[in-house]
Protein backbone atom coordinates (compact mmCIF):
# COMPACT_ATOMS: atom_id res chain seq x y z
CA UNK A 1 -42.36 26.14 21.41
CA UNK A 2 -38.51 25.11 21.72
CA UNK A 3 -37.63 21.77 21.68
CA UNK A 4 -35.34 19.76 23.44
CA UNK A 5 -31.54 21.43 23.53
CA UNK A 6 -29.18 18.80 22.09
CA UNK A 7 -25.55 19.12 21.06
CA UNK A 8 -24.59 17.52 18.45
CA UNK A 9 -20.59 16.77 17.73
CA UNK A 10 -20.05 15.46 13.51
CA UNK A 11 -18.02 16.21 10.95
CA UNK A 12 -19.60 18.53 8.28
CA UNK A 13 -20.13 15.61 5.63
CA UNK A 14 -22.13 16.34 2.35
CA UNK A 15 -24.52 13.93 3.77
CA UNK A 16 -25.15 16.02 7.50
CA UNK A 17 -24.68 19.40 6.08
CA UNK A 18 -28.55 19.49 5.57
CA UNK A 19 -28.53 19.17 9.78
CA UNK A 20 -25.54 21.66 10.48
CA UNK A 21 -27.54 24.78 8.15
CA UNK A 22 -30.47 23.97 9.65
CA UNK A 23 -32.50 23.28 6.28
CA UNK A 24 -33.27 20.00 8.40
CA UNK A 25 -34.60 20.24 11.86
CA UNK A 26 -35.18 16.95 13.95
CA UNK A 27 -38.61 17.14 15.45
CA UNK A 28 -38.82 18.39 18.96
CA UNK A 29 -34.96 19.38 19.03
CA UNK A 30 -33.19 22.23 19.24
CA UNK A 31 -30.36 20.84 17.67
CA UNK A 32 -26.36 22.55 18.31
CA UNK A 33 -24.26 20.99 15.37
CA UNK A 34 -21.02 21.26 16.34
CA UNK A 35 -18.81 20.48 13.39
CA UNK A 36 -15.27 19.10 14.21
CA UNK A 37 -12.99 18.15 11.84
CA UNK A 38 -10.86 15.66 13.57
CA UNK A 39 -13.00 12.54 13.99
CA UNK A 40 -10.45 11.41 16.97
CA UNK A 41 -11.10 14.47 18.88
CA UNK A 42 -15.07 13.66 18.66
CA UNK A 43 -13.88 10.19 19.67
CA UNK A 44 -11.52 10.86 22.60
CA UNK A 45 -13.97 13.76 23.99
CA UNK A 46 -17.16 11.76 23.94
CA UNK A 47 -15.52 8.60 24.92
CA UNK A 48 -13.87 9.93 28.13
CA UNK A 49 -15.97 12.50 29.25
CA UNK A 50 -19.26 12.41 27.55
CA UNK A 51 -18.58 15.75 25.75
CA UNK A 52 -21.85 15.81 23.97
CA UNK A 53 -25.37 14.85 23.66
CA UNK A 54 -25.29 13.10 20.89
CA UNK A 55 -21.91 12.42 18.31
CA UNK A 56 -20.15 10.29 15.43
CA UNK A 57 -18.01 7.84 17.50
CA UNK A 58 -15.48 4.98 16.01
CA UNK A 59 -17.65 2.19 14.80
CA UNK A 60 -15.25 -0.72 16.87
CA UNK A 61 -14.67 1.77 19.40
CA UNK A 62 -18.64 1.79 20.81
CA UNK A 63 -19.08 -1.96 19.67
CA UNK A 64 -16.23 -2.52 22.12
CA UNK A 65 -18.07 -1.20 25.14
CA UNK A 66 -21.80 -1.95 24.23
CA UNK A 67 -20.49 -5.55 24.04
CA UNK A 68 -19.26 -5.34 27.41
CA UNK A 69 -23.25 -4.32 28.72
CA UNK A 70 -21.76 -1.33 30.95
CA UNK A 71 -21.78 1.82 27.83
CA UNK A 72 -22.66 4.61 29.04
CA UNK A 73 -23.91 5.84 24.95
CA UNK A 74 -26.75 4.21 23.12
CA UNK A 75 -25.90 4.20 19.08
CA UNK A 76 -28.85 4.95 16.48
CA UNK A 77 -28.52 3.41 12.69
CA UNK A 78 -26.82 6.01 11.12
CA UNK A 79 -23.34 5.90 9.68
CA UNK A 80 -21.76 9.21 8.83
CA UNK A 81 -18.44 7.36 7.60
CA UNK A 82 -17.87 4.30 5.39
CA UNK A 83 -14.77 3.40 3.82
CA UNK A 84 -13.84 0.60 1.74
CA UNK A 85 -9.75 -0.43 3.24
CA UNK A 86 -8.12 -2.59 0.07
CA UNK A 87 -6.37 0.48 -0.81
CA UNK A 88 -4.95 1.15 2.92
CA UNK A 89 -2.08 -1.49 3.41
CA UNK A 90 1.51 -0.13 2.11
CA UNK A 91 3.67 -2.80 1.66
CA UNK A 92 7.49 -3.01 0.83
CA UNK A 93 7.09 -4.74 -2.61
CA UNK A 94 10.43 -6.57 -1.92
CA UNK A 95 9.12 -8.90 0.12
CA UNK A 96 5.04 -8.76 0.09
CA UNK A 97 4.05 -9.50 -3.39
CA UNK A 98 0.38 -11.05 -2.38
CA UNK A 99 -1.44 -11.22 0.61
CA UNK A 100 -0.53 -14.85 1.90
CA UNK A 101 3.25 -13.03 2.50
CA UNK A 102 1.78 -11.21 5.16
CA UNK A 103 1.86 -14.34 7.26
CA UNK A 104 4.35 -14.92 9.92
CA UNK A 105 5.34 -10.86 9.05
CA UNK A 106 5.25 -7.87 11.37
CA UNK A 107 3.00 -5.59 10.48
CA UNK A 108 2.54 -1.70 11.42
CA UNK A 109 -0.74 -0.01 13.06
CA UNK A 110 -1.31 3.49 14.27
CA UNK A 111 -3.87 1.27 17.18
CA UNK A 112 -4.43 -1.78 17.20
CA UNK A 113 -8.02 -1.57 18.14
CA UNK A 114 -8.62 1.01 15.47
CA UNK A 115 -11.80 -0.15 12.92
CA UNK A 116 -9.86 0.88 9.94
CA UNK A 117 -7.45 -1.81 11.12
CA UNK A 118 -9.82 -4.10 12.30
CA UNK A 119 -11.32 -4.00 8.68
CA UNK A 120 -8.15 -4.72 7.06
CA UNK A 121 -7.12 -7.64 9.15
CA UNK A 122 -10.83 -9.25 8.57
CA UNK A 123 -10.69 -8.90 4.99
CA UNK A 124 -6.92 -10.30 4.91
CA UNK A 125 -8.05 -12.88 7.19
CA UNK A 126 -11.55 -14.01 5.73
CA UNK A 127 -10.95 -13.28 2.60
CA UNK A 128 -7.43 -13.99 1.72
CA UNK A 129 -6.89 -16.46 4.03
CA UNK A 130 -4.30 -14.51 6.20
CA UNK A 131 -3.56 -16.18 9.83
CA UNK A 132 -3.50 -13.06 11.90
CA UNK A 133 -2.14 -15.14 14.96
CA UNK A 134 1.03 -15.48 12.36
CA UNK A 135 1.32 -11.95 12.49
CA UNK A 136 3.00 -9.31 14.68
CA UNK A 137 1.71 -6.20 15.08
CA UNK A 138 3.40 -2.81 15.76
CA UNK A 139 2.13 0.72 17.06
CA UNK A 140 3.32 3.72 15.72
CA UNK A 141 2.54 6.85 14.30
CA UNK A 142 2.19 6.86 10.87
CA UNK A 143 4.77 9.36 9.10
CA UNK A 144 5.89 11.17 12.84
CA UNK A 145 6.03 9.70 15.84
CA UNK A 146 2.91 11.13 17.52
CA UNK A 147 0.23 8.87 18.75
CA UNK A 148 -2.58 8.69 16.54
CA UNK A 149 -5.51 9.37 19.61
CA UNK A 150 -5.92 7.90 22.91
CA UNK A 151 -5.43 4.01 22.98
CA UNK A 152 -8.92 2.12 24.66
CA UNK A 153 -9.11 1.61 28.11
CA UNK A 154 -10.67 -1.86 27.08
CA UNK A 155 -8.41 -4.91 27.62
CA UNK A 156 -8.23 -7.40 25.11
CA UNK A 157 -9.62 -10.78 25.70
CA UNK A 158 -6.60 -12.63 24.76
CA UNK A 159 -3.18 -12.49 24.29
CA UNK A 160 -1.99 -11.02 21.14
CA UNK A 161 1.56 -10.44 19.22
CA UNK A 162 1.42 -6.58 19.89
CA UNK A 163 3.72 -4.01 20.10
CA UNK A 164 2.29 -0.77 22.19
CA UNK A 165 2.92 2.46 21.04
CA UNK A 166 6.10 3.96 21.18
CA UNK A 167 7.63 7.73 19.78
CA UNK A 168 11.27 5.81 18.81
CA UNK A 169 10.24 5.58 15.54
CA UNK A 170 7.37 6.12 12.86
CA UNK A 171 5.47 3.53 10.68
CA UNK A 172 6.72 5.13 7.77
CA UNK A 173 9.90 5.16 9.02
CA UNK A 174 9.59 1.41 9.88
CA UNK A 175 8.27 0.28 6.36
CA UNK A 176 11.13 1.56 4.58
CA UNK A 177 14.04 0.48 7.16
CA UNK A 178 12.13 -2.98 6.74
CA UNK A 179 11.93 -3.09 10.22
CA UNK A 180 7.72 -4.03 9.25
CA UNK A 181 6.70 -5.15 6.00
CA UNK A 182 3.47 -3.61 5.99
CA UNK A 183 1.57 -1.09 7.21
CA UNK A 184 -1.99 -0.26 6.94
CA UNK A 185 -4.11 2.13 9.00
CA UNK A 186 -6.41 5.14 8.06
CA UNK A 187 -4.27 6.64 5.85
CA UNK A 188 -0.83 5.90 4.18
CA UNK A 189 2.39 6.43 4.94
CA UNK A 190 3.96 8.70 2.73
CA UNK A 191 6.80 6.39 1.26
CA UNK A 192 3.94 5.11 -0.73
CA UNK A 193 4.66 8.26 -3.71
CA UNK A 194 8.26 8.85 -2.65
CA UNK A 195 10.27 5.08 -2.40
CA UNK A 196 9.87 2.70 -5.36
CA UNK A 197 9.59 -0.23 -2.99
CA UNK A 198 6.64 0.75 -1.04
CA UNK A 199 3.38 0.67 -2.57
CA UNK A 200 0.05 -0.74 -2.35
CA UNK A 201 -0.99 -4.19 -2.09
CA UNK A 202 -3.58 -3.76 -4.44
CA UNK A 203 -2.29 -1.26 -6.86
CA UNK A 204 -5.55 -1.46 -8.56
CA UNK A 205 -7.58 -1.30 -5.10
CA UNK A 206 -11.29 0.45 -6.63
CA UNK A 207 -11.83 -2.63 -8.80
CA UNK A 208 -10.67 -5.38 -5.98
CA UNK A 209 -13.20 -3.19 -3.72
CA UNK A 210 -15.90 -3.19 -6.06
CA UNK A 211 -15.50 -6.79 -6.65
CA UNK A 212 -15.40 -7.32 -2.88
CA UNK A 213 -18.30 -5.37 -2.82
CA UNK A 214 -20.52 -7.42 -4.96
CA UNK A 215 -19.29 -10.67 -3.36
CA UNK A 216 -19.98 -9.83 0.03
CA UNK A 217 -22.45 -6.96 0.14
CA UNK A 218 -19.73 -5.53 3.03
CA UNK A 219 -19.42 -1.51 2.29
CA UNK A 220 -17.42 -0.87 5.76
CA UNK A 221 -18.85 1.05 8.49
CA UNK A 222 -15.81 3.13 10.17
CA UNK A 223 -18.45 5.54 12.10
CA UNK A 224 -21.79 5.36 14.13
CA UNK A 225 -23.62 8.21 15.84
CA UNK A 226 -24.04 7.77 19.62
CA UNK A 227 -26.32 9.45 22.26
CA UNK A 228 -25.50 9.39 25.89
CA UNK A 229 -27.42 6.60 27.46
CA UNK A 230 -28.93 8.57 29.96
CA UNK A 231 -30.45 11.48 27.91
CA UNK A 232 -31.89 8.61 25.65
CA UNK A 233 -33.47 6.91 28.91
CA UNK A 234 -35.08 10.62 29.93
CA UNK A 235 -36.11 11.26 26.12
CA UNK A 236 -36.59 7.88 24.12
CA UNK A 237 -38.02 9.97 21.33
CA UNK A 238 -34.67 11.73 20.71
CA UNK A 239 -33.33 8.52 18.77
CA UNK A 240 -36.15 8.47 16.15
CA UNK A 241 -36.35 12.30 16.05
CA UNK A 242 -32.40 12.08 15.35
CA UNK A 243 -32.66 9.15 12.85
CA UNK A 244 -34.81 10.67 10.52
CA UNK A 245 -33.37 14.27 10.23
CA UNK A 246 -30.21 12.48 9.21
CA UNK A 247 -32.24 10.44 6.55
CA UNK A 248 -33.73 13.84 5.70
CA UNK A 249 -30.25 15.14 5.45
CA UNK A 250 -28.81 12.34 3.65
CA UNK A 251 -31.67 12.52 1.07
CA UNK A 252 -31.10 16.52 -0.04
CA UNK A 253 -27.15 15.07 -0.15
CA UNK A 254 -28.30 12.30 -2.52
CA UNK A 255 -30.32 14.81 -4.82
CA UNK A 256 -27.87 17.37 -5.06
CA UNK A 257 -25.29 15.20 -5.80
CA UNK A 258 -27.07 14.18 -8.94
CA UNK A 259 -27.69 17.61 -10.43
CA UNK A 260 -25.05 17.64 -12.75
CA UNK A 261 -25.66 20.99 -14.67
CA UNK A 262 -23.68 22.32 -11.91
CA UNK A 263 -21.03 20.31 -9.91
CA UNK A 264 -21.15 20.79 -6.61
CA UNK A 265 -18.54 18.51 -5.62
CA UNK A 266 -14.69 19.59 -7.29
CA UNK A 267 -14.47 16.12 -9.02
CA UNK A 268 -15.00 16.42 -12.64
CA UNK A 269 -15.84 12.84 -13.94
CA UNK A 270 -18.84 13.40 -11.28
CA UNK A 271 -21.26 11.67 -14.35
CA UNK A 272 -19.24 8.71 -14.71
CA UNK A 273 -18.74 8.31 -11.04
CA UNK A 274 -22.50 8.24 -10.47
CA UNK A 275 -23.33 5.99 -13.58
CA UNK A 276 -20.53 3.29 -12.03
CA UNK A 277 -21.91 4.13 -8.47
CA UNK A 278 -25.87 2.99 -9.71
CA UNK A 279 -23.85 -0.30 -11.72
CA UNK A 280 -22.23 -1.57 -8.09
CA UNK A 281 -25.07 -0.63 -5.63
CA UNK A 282 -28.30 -0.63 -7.80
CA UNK A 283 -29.15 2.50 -5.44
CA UNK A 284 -28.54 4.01 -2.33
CA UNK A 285 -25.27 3.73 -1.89
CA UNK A 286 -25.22 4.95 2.00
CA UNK A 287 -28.10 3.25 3.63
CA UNK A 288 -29.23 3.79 7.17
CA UNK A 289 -30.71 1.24 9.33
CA UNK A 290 -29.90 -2.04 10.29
CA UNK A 291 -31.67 -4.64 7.76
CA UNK A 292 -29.91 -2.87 5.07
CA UNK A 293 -26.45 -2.84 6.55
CA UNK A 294 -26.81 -6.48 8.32
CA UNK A 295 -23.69 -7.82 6.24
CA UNK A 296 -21.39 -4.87 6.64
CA UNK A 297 -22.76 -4.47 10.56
CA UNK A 298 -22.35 -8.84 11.30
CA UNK A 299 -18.57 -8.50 9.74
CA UNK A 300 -17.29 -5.97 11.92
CA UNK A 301 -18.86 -7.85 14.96
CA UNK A 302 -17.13 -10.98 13.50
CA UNK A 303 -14.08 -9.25 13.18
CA UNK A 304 -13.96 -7.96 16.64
CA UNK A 305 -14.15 -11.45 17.97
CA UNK A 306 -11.84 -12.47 15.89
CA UNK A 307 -9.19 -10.36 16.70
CA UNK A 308 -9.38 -10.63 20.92
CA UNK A 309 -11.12 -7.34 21.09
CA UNK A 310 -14.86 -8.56 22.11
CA UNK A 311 -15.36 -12.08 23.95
CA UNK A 312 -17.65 -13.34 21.20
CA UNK A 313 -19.92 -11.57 18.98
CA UNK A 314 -23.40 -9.86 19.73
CA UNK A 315 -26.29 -9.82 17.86
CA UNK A 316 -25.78 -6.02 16.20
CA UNK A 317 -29.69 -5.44 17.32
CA UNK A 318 -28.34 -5.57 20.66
CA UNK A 319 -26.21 -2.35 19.83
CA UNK A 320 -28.77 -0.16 18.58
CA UNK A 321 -31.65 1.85 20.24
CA UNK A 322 -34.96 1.11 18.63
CA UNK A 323 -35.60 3.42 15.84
CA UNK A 324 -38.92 3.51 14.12
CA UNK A 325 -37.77 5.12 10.51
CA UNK A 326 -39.16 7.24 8.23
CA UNK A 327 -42.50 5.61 7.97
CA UNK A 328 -42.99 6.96 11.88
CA UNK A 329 -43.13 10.58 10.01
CA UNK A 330 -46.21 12.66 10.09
């Protein structure tokens, strides 16, 4: 018998590749895995027209509008990208030698309301003390002047030194004319390998992440996957059923990246990087769920409120459909 038709819209990440073959099979789906490469095209499609049953959406992007009580998506506990952000923010070395010279600065942002931005300014803010009221910040494309994705249709809930989007000039263009003194985003701008005054921040970002890491337990959650609300009210099952295929998925990931025979992945210290991967996270290092991602999942909430983009932060149960895990398994 078929199950339920759902279309899926992911990236094709080691960790849902399982799903996309069809080696894993959610039970009582008929699962369509559409793989897209551009996460802001899964983003911009689901957000504005509901494109798809079920997709990976911006992390700050759903919070934003489950927050507000009127989403028309549900998310489950599954988080198909993380990305630690120390190494992120370019700075022109002239001027920004540490992160309390930020203050007072302007500072460069493909969007504002972005999560890899909204990561950076928490850590800069909680954790170096930054006062991101100090700060101006400016929209721009990061080395051209085309936008980075459509900006939220979400007001913010207070006023904020911000700069909208504009095609006069690009971030990377900006850093270097020191028209901004910073700029951090998703990526980097390319002055970064080509202008001797630009670099990072934290020129030796893995270790300040790893040590961020084991101070704060906060591995940063740039991605959720979303169903449409109303599909989840017809078929509550679909959120378990969805859950634990990506668990599944994730799992044959986590084994195969350990047989080291063979590499499967083109990086060729793939021993060492394992060995310091069990050191920092004493296991999993990509949990599902919410208990397990509470700190990382409380930040971003924090954050959010923080920065004018939510009116005060949520419990992060409140986000999530019930999900009843692996144990719920035959």
């Amino acid at each position: 018998m078929s199950g339920l038709p759902i279309t899926f819209a992911c990236g094709l990440y080691d960790r849902m590749l399982a799903l996309y073959t069809g080696e894993v099979k959610p039970d009582g789906i008929d699962l369509n895995f559409l793989a897209i490469d551009h996460p802001r095209e899964i983003f911009d499609r689901m957000a504005n027209n509901l494109e798809f049953d079920a997709a990976e959406m911006s992390s700050s992007d759903y919070f934003r509008h489950a927050a507000r009580g009127d989403c028309p998506m549900i998310a489950i506990p599954v988080f198909p990208s993380r990305v630690f952000r120390h190494g992120y923010i370019a700075v022109d070395k002239r001027v920004i030698r540490e992160p309390k010279d930020l203050a007072g600065r302007r500072i460069g942002v493909p969007l504002y309301a972005m999560t890899a931005a909204i990561v950076i300014r928490g850590l800069l803010q909680h954790d170096y003390g930054v006062d991101l009221s100090s700060v101006t910040w400016v929209e721009g494309g990061m080395n051209d002047t085309r936008p980075h994705g459509a900006p939220s249709t979400i007001p913010l809930v207070r006023p904020v030194k911000l700069e909208l989007y504009t095609d006069e000039m690009s971030l990377n263009d900006r850093l270097e004319s020191g028209d901004v003194a910073a700029v951090i985003g998703s990526g980097l701008p390319k002055s970064v390998k080509a202008n001797p005054n630009i670099g990072r921040l934290f020129p030796d970002y893995r270790q300040s992440e790893i040590e961020y890491y084991r101070k704060t337990k906060i591995f940063p959650i740039m991605h959720v996957v979303v169903l449409k609300r109303e599909l989840y009210e017809q078929h509550p099952f679909v959120a378990t059923s969805l859950y634990n295929a990506c668990c599944d998925a994730k799992a044959i990931a986590y084994r195969r990246m350990r047989e080291l025979g063979t590499l499967r992945y083109m990086l060729p210290w793939m021993a060492a990087e394992i060995e310091e991967i069990d050191a920092v996270f004493g296991g999993d290092p990509w949990p599902y769920g919410i208990d397990a991602n509470r700190p990382s999942l409380e930040a971003l909430v924090q954050y959010l409120a923080d920065q004018a983009l939510i009116e005060k932060p949520v419990r992060v149960e409140s986000l999530f459909a019930p999900t009843f895990g692996q144990a719920s398994k035959p």
